[in-house]
Protein backbone atom coordinates (compact mmCIF):
# COMPACT_ATOMS: atom_id res chain seq x y z
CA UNK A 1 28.70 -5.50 -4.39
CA UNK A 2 31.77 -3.20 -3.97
CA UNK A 3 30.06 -0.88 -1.47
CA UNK A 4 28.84 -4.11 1.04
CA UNK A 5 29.97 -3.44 4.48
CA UNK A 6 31.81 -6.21 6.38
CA UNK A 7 28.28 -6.22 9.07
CA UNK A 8 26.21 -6.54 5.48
CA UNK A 9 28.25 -9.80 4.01
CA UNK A 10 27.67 -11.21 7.64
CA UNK A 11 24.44 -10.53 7.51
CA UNK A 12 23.18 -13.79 5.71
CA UNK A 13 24.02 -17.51 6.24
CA UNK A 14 26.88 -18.54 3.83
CA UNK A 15 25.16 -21.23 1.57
CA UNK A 16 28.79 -22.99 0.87
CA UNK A 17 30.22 -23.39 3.95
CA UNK A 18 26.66 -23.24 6.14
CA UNK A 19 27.87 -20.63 8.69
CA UNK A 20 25.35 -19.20 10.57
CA UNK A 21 24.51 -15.89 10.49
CA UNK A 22 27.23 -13.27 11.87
CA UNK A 23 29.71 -16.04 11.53
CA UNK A 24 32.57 -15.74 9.23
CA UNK A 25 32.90 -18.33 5.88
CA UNK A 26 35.71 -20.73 6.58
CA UNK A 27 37.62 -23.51 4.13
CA UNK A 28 36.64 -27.10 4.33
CA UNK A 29 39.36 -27.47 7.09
CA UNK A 30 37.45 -25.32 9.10
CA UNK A 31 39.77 -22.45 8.89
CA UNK A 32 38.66 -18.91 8.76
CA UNK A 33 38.55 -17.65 5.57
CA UNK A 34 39.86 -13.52 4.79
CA UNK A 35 36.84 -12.79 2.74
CA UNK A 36 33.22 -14.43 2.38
CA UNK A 37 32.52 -16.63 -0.28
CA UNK A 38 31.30 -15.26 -3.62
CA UNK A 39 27.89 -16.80 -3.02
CA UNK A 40 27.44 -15.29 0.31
CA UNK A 41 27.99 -12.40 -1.06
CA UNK A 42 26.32 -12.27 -3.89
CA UNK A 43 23.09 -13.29 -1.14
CA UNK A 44 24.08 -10.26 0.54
CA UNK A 45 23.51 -7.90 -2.48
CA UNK A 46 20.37 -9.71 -3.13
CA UNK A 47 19.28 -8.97 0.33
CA UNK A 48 20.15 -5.14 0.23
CA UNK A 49 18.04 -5.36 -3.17
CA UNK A 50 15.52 -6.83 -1.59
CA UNK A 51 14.76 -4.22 1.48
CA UNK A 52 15.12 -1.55 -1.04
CA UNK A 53 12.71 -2.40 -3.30
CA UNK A 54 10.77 -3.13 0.02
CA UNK A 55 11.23 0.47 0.74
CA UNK A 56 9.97 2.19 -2.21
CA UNK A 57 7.23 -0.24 -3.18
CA UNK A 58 3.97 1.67 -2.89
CA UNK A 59 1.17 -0.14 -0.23
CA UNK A 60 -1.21 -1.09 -2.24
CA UNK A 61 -4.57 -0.51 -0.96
CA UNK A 62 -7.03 -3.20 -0.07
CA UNK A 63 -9.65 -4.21 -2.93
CA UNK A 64 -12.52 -3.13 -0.66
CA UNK A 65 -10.98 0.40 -0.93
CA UNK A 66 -10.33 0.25 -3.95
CA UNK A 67 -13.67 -0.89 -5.01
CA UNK A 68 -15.44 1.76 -3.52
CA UNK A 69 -13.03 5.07 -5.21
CA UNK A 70 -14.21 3.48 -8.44
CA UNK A 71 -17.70 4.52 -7.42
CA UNK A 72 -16.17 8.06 -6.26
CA UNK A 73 -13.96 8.31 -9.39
CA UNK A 74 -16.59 7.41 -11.99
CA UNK A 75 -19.24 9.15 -10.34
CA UNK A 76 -21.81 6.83 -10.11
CA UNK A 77 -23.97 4.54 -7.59
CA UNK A 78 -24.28 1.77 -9.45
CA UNK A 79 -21.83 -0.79 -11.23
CA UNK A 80 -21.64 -3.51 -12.69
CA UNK A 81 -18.96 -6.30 -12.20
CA UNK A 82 -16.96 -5.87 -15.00
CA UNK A 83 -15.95 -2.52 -14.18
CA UNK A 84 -14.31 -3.98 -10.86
CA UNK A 85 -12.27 -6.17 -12.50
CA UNK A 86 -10.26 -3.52 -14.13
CA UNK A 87 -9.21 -3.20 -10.74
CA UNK A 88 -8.55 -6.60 -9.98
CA UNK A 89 -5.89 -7.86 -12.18
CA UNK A 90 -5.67 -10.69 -14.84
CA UNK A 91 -5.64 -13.55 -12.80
CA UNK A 92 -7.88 -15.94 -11.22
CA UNK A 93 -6.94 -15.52 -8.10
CA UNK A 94 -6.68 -11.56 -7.94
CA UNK A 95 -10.48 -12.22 -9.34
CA UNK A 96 -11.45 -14.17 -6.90
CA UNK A 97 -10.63 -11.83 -4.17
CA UNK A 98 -12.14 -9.20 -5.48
CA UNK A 99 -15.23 -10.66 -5.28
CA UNK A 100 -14.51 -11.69 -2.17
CA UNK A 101 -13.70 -7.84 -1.21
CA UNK A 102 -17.59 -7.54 -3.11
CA UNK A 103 -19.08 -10.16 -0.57
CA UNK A 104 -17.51 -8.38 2.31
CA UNK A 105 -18.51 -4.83 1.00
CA UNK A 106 -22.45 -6.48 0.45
CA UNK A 107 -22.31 -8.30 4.44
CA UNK A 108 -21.60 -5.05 5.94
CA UNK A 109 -24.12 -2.82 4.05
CA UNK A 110 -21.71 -0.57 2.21
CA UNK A 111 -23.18 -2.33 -1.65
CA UNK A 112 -25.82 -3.90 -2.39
CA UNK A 113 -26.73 -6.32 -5.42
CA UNK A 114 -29.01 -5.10 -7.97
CA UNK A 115 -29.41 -7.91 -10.26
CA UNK A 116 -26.87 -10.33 -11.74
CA UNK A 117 -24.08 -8.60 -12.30
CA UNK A 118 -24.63 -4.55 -10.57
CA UNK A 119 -23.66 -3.14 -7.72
CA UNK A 120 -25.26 0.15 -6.20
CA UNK A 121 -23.43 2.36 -3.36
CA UNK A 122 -26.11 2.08 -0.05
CA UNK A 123 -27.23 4.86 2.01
CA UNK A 124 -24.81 3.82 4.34
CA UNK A 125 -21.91 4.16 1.86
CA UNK A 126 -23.12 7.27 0.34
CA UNK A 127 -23.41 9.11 3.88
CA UNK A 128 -19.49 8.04 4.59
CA UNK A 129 -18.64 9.80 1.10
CA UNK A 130 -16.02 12.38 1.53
CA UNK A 131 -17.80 15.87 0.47
């Protein structure tokens, strides 16, 4: 917190007194105050923390991407369901959308279904394969 600009401690809302933005803290007399509150700035540290893990957070590719350099990296055409969710996560949700990122992959003819739970690489699919 030592190394927080004066712009940076302006640079969030002060969530004791309720200045805006920009604005400096004041007391309840509505004096201006020499330094921010400890809350604002405390907020502002967060919000440096926050852009740098922003920063140097790696994207993360989407699932139908991701789905199909599992076929690349394990060498095969066909898999079957349980291999994707390796990919997927633990959760419900991250589950759901990656069958969802299955669906999408089946409607425009890159997999195709081969039984209950497989998926094969299409023509299509195999003749966008990097070399």
């Amino acid at each position: 917190m030592k190394n927080l600009t004066p712009a940076r401690l302006l640079s969030v809302a002060c969530p004791i007194c309720e200045v805006a933005v920009g604005e400096r803290c004041v007391f309840r007399s509505g004096v201006p105050r020499s330094e921010p509150h400890l809350d604002r700035k405390i907020a502002a540290a967060d919000a440096v923390e926050a852009q740098r893990i922003q920063r140097t957070k790696p994207e993360v590719k989407p699932l139908s991407s991701r789905v199909m350099e599992l076929f690349e990296a394990r060498g095969e055409d066909c898999l079957d369901l349980h291999a994707f969710f390796g990919i997927a996560g633990d959760g419900i949700k991250e589950r759901i959308c990656l069958l969802d990122a299955i669906d999408d992959l089946v409607r425009s003819g890159m997999l195709e279904a081969c039984g209950d739970e497989f998926y094969a690489l299409t023509e299509k699919a195999k003749s966008r394969a990097p070399a």
